[in-house]
C-alpha atoms as a PDB file:
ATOM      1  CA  UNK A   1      15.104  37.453  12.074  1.00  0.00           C
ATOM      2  CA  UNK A   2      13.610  34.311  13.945  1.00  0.00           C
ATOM      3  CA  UNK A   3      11.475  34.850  16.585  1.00  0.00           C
ATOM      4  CA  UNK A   4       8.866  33.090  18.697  1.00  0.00           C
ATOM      5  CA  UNK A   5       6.503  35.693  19.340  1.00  0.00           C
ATOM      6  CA  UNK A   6       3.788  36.059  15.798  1.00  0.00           C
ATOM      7  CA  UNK A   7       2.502  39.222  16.911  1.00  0.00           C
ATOM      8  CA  UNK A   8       5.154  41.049  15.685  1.00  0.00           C
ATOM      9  CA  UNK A   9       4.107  40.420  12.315  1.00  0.00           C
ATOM     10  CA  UNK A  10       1.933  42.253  10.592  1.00  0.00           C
ATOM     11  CA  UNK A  11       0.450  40.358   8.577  1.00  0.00           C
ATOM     12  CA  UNK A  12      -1.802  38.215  10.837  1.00  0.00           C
ATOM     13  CA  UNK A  13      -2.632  41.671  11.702  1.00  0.00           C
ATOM     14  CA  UNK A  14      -4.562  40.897  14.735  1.00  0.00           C
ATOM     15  CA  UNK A  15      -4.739  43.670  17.757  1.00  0.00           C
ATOM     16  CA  UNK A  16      -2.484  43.805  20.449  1.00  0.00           C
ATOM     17  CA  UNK A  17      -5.326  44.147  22.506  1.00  0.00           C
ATOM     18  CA  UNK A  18      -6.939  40.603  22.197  1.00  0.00           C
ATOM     19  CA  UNK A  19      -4.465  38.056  23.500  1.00  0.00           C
ATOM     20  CA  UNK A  20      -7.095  35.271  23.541  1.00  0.00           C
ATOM     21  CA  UNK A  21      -7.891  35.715  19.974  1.00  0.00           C
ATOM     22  CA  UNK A  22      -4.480  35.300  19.103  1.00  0.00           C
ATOM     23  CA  UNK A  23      -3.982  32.363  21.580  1.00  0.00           C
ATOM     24  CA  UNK A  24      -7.436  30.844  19.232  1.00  0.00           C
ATOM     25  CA  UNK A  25      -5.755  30.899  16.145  1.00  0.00           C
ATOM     26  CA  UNK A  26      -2.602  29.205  17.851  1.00  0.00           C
ATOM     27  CA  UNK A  27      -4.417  26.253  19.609  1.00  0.00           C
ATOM     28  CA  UNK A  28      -6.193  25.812  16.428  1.00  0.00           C
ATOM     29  CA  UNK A  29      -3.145  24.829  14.588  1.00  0.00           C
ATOM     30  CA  UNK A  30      -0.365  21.907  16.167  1.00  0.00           C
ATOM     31  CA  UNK A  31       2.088  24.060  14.564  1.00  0.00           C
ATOM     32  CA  UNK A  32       2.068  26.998  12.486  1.00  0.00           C
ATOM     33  CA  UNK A  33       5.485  28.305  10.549  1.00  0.00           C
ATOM     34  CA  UNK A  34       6.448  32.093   9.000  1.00  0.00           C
ATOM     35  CA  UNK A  35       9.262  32.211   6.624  1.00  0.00           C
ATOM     36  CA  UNK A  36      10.274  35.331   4.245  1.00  0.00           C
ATOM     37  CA  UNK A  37      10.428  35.164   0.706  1.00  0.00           C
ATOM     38  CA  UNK A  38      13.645  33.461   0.072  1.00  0.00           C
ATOM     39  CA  UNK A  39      12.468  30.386   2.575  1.00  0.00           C
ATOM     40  CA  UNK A  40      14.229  31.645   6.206  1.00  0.00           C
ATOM     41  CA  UNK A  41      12.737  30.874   9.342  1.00  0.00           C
ATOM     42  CA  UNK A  42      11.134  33.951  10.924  1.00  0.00           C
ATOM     43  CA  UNK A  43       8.826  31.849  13.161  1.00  0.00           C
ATOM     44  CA  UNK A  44       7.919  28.906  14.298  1.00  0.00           C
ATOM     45  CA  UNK A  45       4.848  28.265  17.301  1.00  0.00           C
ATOM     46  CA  UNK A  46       6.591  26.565  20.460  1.00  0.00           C
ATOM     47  CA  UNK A  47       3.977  23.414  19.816  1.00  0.00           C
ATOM     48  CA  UNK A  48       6.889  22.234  17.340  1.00  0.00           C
ATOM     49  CA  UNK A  49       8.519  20.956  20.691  1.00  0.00           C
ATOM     50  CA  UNK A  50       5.386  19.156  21.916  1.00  0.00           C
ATOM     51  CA  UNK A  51       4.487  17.762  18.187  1.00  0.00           C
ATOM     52  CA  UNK A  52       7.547  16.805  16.267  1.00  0.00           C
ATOM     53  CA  UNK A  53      10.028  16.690  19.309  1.00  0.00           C
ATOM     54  CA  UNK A  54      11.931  20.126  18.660  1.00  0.00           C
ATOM     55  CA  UNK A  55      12.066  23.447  17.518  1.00  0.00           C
ATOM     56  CA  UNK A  56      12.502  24.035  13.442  1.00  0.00           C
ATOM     57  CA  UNK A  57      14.907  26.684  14.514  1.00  0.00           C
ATOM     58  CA  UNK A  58      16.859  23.767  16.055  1.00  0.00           C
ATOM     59  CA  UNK A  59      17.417  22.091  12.474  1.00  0.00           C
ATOM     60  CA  UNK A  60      19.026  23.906   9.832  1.00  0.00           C
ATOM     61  CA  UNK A  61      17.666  21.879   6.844  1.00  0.00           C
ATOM     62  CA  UNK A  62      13.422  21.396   7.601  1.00  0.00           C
ATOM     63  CA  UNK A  63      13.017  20.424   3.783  1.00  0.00           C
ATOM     64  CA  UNK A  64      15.249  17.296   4.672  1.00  0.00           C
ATOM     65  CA  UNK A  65      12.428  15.851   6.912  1.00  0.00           C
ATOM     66  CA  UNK A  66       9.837  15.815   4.663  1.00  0.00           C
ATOM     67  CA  UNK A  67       9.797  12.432   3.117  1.00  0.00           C
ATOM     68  CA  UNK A  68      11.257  12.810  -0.304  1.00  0.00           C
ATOM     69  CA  UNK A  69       8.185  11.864  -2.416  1.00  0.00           C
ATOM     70  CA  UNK A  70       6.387  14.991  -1.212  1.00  0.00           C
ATOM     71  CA  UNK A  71       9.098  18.023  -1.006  1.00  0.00           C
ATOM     72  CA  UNK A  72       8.558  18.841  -4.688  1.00  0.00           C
ATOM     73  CA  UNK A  73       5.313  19.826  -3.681  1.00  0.00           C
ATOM     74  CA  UNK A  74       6.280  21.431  -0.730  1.00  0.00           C
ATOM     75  CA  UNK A  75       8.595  23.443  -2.780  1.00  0.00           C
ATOM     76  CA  UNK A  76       6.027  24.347  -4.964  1.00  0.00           C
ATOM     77  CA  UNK A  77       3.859  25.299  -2.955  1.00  0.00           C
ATOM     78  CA  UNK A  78       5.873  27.786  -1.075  1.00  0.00           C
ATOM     79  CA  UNK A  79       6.660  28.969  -4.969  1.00  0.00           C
ATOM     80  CA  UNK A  80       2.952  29.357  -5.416  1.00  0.00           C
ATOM     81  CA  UNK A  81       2.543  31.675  -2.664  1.00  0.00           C
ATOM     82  CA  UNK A  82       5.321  33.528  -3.048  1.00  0.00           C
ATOM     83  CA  UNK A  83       4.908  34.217  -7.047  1.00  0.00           C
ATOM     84  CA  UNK A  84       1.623  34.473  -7.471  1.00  0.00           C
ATOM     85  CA  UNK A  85      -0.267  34.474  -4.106  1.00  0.00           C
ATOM     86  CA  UNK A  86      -1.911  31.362  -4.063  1.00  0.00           C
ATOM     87  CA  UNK A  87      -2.959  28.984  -1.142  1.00  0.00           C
ATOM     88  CA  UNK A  88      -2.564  25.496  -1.180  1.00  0.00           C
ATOM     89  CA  UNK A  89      -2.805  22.817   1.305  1.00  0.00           C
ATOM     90  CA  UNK A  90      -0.576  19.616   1.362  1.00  0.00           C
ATOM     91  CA  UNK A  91      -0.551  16.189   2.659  1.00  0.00           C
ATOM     92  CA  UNK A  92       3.114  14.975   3.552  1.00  0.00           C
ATOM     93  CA  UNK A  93       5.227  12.584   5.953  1.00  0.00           C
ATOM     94  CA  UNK A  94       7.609  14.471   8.406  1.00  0.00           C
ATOM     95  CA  UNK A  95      10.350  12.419  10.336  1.00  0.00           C
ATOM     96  CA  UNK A  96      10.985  13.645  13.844  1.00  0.00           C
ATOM     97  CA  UNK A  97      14.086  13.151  15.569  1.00  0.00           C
ATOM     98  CA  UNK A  98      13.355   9.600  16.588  1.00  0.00           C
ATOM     99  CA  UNK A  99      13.590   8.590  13.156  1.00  0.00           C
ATOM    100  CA  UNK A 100       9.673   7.913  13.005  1.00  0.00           C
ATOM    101  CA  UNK A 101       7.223   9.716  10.662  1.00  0.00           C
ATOM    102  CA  UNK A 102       4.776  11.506  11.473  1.00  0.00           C
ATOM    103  CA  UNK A 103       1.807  13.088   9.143  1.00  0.00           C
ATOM    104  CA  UNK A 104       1.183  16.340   8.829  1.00  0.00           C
ATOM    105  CA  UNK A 105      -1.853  18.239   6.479  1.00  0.00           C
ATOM    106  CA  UNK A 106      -0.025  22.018   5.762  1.00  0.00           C
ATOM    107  CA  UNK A 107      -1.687  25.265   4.830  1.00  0.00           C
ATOM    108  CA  UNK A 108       0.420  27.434   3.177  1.00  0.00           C
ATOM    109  CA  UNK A 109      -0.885  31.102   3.173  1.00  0.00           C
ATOM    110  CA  UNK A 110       0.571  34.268   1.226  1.00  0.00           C
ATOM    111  CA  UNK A 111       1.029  37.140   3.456  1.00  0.00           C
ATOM    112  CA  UNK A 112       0.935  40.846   2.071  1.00  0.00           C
ATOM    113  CA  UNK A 113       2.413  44.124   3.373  1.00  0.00           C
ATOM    114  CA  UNK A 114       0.037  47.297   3.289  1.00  0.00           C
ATOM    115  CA  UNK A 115       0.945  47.695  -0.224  1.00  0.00           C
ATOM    116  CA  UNK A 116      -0.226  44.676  -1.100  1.00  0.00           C
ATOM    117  CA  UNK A 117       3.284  42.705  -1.750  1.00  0.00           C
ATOM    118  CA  UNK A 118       4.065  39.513  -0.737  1.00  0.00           C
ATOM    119  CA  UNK A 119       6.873  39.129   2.005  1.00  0.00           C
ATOM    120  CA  UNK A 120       6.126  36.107   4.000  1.00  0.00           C
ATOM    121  CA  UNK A 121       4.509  33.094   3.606  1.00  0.00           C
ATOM    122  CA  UNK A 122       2.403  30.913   6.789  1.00  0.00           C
ATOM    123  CA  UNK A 123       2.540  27.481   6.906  1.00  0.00           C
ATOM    124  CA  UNK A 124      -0.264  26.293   9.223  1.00  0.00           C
ATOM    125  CA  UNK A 125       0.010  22.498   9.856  1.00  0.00           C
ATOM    126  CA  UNK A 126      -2.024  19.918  12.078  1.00  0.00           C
ATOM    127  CA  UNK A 127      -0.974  16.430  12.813  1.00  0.00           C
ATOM    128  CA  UNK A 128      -2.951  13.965  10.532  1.00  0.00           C
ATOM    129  CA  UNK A 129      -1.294  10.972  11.877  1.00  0.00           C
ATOM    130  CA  UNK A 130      -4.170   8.712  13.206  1.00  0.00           C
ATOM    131  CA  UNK A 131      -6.459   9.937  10.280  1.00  0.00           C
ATOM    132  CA  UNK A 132      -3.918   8.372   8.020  1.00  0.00           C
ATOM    133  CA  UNK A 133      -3.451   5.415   9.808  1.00  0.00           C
ATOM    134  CA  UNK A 134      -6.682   4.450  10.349  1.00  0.00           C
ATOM    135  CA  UNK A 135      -7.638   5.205   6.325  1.00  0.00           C
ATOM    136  CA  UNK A 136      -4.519   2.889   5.419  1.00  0.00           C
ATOM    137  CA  UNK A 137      -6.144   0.162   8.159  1.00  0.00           C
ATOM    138  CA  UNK A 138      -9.799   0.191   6.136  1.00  0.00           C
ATOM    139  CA  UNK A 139      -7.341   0.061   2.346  1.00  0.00           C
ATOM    140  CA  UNK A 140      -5.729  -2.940   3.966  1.00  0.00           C
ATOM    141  CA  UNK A 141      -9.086  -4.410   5.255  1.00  0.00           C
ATOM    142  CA  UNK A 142     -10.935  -3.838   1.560  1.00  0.00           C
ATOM    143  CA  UNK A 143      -7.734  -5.172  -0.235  1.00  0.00           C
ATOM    144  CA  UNK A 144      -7.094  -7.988   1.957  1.00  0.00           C
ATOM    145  CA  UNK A 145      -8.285 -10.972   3.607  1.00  0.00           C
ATOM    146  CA  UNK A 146      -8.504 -10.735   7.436  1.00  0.00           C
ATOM    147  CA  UNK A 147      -7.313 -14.817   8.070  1.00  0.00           C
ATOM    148  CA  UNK A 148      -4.442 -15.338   6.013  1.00  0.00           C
ATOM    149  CA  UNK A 149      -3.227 -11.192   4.978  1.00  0.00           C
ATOM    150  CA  UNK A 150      -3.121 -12.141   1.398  1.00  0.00           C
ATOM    151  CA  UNK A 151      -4.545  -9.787  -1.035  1.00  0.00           C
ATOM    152  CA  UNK A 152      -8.094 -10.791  -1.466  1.00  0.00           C
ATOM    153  CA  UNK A 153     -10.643 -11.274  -5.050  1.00  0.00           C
ATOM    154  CA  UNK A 154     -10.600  -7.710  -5.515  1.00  0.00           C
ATOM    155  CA  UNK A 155      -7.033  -7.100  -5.149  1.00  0.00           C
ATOM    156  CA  UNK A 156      -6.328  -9.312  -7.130  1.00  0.00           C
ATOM    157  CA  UNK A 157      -8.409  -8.665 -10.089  1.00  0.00           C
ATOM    158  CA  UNK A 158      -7.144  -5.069  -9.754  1.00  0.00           C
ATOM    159  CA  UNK A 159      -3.791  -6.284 -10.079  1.00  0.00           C
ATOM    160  CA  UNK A 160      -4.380  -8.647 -13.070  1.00  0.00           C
ATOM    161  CA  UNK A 161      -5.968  -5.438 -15.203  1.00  0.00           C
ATOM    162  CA  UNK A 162      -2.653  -3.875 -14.486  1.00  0.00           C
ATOM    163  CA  UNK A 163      -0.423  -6.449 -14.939  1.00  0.00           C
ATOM    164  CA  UNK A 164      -1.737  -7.146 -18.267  1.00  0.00           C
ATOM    165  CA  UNK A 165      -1.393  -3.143 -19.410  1.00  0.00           C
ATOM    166  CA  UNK A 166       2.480  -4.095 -18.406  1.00  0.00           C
ATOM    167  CA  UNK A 167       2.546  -7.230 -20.597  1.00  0.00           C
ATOM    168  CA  UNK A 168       1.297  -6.098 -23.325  1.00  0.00           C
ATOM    169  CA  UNK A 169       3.921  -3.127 -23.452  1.00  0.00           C
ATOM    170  CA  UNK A 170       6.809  -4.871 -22.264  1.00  0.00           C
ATOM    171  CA  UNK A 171       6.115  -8.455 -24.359  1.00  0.00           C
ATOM    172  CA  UNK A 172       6.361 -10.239 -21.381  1.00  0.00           C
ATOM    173  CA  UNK A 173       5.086 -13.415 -20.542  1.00  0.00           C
ATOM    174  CA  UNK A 174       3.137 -13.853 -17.246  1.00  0.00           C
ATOM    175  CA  UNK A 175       1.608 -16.803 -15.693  1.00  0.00           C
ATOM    176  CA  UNK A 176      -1.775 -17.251 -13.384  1.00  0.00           C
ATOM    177  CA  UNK A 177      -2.066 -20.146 -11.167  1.00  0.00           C
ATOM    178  CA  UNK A 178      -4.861 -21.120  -9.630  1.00  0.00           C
ATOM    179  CA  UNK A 179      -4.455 -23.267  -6.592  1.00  0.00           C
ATOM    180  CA  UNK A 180      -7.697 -25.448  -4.660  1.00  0.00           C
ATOM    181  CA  UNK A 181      -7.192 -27.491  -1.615  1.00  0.00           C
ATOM    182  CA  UNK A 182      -7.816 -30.501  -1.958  1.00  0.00           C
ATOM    183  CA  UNK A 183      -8.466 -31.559   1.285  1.00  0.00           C
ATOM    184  CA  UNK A 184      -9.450 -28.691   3.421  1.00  0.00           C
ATOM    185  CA  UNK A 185     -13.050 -29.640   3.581  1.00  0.00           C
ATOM    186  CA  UNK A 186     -12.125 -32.753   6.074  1.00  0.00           C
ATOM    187  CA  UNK A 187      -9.883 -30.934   7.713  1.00  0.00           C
ATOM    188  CA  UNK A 188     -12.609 -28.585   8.622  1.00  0.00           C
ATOM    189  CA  UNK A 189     -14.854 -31.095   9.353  1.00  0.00           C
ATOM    190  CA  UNK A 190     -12.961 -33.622  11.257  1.00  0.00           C
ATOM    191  CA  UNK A 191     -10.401 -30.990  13.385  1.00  0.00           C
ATOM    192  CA  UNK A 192     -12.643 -28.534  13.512  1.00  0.00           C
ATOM    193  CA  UNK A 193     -12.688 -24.826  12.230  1.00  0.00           C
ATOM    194  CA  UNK A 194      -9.518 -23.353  14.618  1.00  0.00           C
ATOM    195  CA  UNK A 195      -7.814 -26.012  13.039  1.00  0.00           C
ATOM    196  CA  UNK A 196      -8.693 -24.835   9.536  1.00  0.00           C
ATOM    197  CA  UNK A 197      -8.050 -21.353  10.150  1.00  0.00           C
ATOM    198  CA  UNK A 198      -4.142 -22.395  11.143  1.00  0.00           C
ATOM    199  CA  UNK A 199      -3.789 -24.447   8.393  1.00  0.00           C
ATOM    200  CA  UNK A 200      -4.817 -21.771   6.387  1.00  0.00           C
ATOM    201  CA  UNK A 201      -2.097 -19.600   7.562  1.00  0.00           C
ATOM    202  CA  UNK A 202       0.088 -22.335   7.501  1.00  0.00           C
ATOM    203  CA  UNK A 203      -0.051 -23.433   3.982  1.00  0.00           C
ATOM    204  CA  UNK A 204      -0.357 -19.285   3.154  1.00  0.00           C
ATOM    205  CA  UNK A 205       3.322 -18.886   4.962  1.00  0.00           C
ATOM    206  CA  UNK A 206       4.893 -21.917   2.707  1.00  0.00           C
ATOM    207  CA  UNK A 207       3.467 -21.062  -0.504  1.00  0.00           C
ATOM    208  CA  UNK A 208       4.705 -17.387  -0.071  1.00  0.00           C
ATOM    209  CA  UNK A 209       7.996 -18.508   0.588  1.00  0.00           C
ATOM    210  CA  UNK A 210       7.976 -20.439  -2.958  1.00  0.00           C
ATOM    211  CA  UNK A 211       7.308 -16.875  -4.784  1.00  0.00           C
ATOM    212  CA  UNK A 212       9.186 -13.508  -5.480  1.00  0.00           C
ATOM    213  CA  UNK A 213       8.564  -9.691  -4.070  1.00  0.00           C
ATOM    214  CA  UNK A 214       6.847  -9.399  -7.949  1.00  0.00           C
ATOM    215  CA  UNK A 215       4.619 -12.124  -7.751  1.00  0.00           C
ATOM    216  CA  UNK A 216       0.593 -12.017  -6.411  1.00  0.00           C
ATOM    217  CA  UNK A 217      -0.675 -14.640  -3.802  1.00  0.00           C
ATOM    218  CA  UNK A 218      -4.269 -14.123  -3.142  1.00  0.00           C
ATOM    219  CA  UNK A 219      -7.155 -16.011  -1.795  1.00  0.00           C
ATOM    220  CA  UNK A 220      -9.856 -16.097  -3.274  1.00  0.00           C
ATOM    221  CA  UNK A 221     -12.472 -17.510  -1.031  1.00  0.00           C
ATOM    222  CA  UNK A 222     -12.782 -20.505   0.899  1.00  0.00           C
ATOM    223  CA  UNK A 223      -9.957 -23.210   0.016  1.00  0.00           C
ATOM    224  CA  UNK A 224      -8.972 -21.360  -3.345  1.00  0.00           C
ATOM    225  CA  UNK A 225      -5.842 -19.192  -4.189  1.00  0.00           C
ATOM    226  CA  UNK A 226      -4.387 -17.542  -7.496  1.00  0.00           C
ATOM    227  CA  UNK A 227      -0.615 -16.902  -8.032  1.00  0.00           C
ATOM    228  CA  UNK A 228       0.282 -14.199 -10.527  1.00  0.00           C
ATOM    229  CA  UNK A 229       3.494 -14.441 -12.044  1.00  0.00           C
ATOM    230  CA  UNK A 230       4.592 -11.434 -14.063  1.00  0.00           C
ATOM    231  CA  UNK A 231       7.745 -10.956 -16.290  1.00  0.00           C
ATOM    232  CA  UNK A 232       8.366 -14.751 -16.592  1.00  0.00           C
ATOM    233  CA  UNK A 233      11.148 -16.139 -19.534  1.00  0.00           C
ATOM    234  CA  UNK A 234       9.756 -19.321 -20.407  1.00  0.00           C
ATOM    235  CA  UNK A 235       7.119 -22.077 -19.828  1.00  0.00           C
ATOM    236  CA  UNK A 236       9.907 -23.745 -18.060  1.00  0.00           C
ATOM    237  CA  UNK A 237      10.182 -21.517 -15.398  1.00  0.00           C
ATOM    238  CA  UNK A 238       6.756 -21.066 -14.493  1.00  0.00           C
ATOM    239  CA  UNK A 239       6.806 -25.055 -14.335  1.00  0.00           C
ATOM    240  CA  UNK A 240       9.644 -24.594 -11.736  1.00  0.00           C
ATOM    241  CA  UNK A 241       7.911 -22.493  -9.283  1.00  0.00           C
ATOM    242  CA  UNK A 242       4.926 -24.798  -9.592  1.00  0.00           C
ATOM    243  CA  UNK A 243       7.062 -27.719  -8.618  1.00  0.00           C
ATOM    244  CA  UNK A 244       8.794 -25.843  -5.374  1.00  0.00           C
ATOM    245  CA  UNK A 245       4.965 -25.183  -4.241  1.00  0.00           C
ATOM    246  CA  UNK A 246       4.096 -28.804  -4.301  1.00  0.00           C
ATOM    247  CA  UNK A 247       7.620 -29.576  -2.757  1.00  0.00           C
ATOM    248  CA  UNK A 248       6.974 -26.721  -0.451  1.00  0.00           C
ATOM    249  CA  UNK A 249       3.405 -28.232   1.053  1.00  0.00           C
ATOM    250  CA  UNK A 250       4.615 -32.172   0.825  1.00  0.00           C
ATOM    251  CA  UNK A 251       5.943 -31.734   4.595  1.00  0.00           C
ATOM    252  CA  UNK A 252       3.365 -32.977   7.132  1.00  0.00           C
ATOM    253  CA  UNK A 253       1.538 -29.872   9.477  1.00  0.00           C
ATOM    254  CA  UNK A 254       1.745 -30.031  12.434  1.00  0.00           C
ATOM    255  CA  UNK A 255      -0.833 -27.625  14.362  1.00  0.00           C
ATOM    256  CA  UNK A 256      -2.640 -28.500  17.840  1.00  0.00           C
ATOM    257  CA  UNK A 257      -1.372 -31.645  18.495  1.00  0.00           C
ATOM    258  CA  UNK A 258      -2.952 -33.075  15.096  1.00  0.00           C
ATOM    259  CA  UNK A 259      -0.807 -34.157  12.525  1.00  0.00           C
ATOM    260  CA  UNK A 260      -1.761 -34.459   9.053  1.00  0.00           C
ATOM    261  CA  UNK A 261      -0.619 -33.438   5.190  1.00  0.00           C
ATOM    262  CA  UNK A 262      -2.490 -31.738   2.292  1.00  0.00           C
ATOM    263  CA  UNK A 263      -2.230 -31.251  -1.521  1.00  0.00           C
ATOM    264  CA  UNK A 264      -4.024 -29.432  -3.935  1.00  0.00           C
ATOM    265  CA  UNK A 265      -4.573 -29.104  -7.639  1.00  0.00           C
ATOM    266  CA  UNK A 266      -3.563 -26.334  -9.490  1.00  0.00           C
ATOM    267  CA  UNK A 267      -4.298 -25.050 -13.134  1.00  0.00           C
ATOM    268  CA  UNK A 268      -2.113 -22.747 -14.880  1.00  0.00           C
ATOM    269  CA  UNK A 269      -2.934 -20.549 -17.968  1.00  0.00           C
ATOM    270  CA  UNK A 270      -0.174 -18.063 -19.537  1.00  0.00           C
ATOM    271  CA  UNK A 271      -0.796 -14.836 -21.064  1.00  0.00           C
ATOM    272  CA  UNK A 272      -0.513 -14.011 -24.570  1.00  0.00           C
ATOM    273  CA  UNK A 273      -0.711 -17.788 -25.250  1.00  0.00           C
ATOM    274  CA  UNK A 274      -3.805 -18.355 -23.206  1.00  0.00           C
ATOM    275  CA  UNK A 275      -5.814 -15.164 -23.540  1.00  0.00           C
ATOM    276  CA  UNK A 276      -4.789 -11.585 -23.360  1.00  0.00           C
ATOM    277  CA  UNK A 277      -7.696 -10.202 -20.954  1.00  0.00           C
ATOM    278  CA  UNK A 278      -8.906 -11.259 -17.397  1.00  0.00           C
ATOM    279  CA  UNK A 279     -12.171 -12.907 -18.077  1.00  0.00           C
ATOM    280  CA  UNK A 280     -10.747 -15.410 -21.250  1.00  0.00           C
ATOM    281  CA  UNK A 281      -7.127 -15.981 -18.445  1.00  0.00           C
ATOM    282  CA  UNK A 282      -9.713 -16.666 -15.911  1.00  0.00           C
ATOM    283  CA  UNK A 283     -11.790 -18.955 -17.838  1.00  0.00           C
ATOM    284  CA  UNK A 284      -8.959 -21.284 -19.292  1.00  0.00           C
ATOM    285  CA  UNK A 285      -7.057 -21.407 -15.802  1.00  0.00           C
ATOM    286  CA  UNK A 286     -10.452 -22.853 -14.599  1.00  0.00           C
ATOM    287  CA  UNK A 287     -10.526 -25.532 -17.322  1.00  0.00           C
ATOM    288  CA  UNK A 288      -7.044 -26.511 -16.512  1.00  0.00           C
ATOM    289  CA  UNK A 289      -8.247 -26.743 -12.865  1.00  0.00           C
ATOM    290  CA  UNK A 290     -11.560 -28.660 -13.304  1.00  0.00           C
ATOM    291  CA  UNK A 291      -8.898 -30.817 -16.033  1.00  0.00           C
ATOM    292  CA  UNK A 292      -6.484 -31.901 -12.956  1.00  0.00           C
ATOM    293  CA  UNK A 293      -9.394 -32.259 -10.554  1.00  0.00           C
ATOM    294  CA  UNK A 294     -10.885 -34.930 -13.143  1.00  0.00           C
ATOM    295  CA  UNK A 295      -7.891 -36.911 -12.954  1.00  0.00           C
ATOM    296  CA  UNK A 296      -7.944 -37.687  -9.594  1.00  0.00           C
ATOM    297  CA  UNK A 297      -6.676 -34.072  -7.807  1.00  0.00           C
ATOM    298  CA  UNK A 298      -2.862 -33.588  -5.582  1.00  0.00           C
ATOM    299  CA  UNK A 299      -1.337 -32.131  -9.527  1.00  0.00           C
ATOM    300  CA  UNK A 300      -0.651 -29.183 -12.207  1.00  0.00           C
ATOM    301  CA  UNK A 301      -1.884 -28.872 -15.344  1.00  0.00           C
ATOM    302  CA  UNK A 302      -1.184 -26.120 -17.835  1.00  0.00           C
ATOM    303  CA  UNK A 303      -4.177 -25.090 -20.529  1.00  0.00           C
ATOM    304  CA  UNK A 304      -4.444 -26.795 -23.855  1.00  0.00           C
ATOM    305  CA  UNK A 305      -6.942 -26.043 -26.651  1.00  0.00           C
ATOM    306  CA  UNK A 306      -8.072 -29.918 -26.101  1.00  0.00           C
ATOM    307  CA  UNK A 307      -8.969 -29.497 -22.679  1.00  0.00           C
ATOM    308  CA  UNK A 308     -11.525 -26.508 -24.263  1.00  0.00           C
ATOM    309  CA  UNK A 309     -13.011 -28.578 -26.724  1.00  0.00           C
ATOM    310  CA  UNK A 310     -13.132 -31.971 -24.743  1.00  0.00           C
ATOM    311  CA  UNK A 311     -15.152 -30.061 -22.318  1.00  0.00           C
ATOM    312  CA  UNK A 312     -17.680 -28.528 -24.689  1.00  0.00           C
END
């Protein structure tokens, strides 16, 4: 039967005597659950109103909340303590009442009767929240770059490794583009570097628009950007999306009071025609680069064995 007061139960076992101890082991925990064998609600700390918003005793299906990707191992882990007494500790999203999500690191603890037989189970949370948020905040800053919020060199390269794993067992063609401004330089020099930095996020914003959810826009560095274009059909199409970029940056910018427009050059190499690993893709996508850059920038140019052996 649900209750709110844990001394009743005997297996925390604690005296009646020390009130403060007991009160410890409560303010240690933001919330701390007992349920019986078959998964009923025998107790649940009043901190569940403070924490999540309500009482569990006020919800008749707690399982619901937890964000689907983690209630198999919530389910489990209650198994594991009930069938064979083992402790386990969990990391899972809970979504309170407000329809937000909250995270919460769990404890679950087998609890034994004199004889030594299991009949309830603890589950002793604490709100992780922040501690998630700020560990997804230093992913996003090693991932990404701070200026634009593209995915940066090492995201990228990441990516590539694993989009080539998918190509080669799908037999899918994929394209990388790499993209240099041609003009940024000037624009840094002349306008000055506030200038750049909108531009930047400017000319980020349009290209992104040109590309699918699938597809990987990173910057590299400086003035340089890669596009990688998985699960593409044909040669055709990856020419298509390299014509909507250029059509997508011919419009003039317009950013603090200064008018001006840009182009670049961009190389494209395709995988399995090009290479089939990162460094050989990265290599030829450079020669089609440097190829477009010799012929007088503001183009596209896919790889060709000639280029290779004209610039040996």
């Amino acid at each position: 039967m649900y209750s709110e007061d844990l001394t009743q139960f005997q297996g925390f076992n604690w005296p009646q005597t020390e009130p403060l101890f007991r009160q410890m082991v409560l303010d240690a925990w933001d919330a701390i659950c007992l349920f019986d064998i078959t998964g009923s609600l025998l107790f649940a700390s009043s901190s569940h109103e403070k924490n999540i918003g309500f009482l569990p005793a006020q919800v008749n299906d707690l399982i619901a909340r937890v964000d689907s990707e983690y209630r198999v191992d919530m389910r489990k882990l209650f198994h594991n303590a009930v069938q064979i007494g083992k402790k386990g500790r969990l990391e899972f999203r809970f979504q309170i009442l407000d329809g937000s999500w909250l995270w919460f690191e769990t404890l679950a603890l087998p609890i034994r009767d004199p004889d030594g037989t299991i009949y309830q189970v603890a589950f002793m949370s604490n709100d992780i929240t922040v501690k998630k948020l700020q560990e997804a905040k230093l992913i996003a800053m090693a991932y990404h770059d701070p200026l634009t919020g593209l995915p940066n060199r090492r995201r990228f390269k990441e990516h590539l490794h694993q989009e080539i794993l998918y190509a080669k067992r799908t037999g899918k063609m994929m394209a990388l583009l790499y993209l240099d401004l041609d003009d940024f330089k000037i624009i840094n020099d002349t306008m000055g570097h506030d200038v750049g930095d909108a531009f930047l996020q400017a000319f980020s914003h349009r290209v992104r628009s040109c590309l699918r959810e699938v597809d990987l826009f990173s910057r590299m560095g400086g003035d340089e950007f890669t596009i990688l274009l998985p699960l593409m059909d044909s040669v055709q199409s990856v020419e298509t999306v390299a014509k909507r970029i250029f059509q997508s940056i011919e419009e003039p910018y317009q950013l603090d009071g200064n008018q001006f427009q840009s182009s670049i050059s961009m190389g494209i190499a395709l995988y399995p025609t090009d290479g089939e690993d990162y460094s050989v893709l990265l290599k030829k996508v450079d020669i089609a680069l440097y190829h477009v850059k010799g012929k007088g920038r503001n183009g596209y140019q896919f790889y060709n064995q000639e280029m290779f052996m004209n610039r040996k």
